[in-house]
Protein backbone atom coordinates (compact mmCIF):
# COMPACT_ATOMS: atom_id res chain seq x y z
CA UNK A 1 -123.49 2.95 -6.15
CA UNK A 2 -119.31 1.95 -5.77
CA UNK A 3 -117.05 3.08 -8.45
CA UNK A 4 -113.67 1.52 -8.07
CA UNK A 5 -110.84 4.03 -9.34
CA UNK A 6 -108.53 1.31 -10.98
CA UNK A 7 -105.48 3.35 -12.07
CA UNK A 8 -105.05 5.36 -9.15
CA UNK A 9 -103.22 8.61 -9.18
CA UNK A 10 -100.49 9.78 -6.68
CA UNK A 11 -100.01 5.87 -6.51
CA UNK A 12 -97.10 3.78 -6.93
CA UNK A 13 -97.69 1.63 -9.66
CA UNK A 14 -94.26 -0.37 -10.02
CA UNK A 15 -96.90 -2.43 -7.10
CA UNK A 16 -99.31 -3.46 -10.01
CA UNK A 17 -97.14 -3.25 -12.88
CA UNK A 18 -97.95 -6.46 -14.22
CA UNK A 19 -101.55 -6.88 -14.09
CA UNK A 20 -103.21 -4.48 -16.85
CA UNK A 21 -105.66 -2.19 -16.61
CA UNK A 22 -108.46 -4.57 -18.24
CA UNK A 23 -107.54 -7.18 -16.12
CA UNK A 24 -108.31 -4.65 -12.83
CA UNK A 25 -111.05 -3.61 -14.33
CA UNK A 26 -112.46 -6.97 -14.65
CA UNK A 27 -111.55 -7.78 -11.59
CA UNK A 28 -113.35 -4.29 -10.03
CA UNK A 29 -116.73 -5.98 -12.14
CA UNK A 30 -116.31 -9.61 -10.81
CA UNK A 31 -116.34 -8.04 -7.27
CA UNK A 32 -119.49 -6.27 -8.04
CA UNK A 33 -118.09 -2.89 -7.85
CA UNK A 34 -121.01 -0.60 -10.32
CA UNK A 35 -118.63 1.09 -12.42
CA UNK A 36 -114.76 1.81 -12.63
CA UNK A 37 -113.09 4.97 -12.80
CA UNK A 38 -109.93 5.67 -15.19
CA UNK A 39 -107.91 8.86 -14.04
CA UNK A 40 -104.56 10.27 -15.01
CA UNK A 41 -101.16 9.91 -13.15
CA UNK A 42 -101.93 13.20 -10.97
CA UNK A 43 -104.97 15.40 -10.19
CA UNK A 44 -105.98 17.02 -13.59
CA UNK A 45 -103.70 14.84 -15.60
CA UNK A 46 -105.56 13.61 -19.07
CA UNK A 47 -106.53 9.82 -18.86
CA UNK A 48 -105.55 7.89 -21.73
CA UNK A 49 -108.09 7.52 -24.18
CA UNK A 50 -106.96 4.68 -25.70
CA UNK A 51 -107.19 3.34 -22.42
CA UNK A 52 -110.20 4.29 -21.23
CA UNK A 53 -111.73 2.30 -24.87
CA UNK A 54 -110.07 -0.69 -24.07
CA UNK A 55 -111.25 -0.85 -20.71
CA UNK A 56 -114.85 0.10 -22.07
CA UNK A 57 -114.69 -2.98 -24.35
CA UNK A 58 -113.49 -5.36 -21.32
CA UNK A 59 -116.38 -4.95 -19.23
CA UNK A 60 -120.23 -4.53 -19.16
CA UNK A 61 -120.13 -1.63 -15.78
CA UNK A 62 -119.76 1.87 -17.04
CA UNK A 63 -116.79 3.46 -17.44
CA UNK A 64 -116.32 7.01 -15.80
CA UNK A 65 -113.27 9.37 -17.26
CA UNK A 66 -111.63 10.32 -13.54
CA UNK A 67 -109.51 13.25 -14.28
CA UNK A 68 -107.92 15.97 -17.28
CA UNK A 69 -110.73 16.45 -19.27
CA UNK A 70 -110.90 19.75 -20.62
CA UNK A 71 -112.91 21.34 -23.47
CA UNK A 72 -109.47 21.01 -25.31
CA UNK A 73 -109.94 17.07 -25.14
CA UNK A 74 -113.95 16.53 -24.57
CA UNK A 75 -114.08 15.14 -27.86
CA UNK A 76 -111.53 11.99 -26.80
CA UNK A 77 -113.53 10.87 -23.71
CA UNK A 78 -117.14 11.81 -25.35
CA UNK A 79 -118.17 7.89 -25.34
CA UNK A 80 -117.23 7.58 -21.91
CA UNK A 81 -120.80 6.77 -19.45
CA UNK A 82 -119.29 9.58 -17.31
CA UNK A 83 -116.62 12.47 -16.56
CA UNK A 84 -115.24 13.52 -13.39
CA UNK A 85 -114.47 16.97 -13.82
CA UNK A 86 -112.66 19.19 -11.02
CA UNK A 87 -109.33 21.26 -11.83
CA UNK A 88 -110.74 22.31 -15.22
CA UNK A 89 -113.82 23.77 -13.98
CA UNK A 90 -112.01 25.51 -11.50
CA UNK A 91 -110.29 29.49 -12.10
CA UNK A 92 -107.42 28.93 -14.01
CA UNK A 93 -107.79 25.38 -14.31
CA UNK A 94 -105.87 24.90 -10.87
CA UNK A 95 -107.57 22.36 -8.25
CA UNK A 96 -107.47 24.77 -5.19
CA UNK A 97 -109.58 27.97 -6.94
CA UNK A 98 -113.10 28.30 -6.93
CA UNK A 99 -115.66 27.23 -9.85
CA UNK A 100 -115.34 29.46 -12.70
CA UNK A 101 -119.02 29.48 -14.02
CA UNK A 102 -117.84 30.48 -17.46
CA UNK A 103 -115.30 27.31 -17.74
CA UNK A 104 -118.39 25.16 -16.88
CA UNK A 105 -120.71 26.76 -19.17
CA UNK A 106 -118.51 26.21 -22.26
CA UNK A 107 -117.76 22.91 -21.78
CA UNK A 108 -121.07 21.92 -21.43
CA UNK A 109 -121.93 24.09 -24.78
CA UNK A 110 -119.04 21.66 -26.21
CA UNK A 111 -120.30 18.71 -24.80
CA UNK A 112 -124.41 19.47 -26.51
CA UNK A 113 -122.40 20.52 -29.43
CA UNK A 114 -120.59 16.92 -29.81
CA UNK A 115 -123.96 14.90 -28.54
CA UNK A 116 -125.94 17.24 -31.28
CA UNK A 117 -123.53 15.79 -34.32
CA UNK A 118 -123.36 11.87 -32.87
C-alpha cells in the first residue's frame, strides 16, 4: 500500500499555500494513493486535530496521524485509521534515543483504555 504524506514537515509550504489540505488530500485519493498521512510542522510536532477531522470527512482512504502523538494527546487523534508514532516512544521522547518499552506500554494501556469506553 502508498500513503501520501500531504502536509509535509521540514517543507516549505509558502509553495502550496493556497491549495488546502482537503483539496491535497483529495487530490492524493483521485491519484489512487491508499491512504494520506497528516503530520506536524517538524518531527514529533502534534498534527492538528481539527485538521486531521476535516481531512477524514473529505475523503473515503484512511487517514493516518503522521507525527506528535503522545499519551498526553491520544485522546485527540483516537478516530484516526492509524498513528505513526516515533519520538514519543523513544527515551525521553527525543527522535535519536532508543525505544523506551515503558513509554510504549502505557500508551497502548491508554489507547485499550479509550477503545474500552467508545
Amino acid at each position: 500500500m502508498i500513503f501520501t504524506d500531504i502536509k509535509k514537515k521540514h517543507s516549505s509550504h509558502a509553495l502550496t499555500s493556497d491549495v488546502s489540505l482537503e483539496e491535497t488530500a483529495r487530490a492524493a485519493e483521485f491519484f489512487l494513493s491508499d491512504g494520506v498521512i497528516v503530520t506536524g510542522a517538524a518531527t514529533g510536532a502534534q498534527a492538528d486535530p481539527e485538521e486531521c477531522r476535516d481531512v477524514s470527512q473529505s475523503v473515503k482512504i484512511p487517514v493516518l496521524i503522521g507525527s506528535g502523538v503522545t499519551c498526553d494527546n491520544l485522546e485527540a487523534y483516537i478516530g484516526a485509521n492509524g498513528m505513526i508514532i516515533g519520538s514519543h516512544f523513544k527515551e525521553g521522547g527525543h527522535w535519536a534515543n532508543a525505544v523506551d518499552p515503558q513509554r510504549v506500554k502505557r500508551l497502548m494501556r491508554k489507547r485499550s483504555s479509550l477503545l474500552n469506553s467508545l
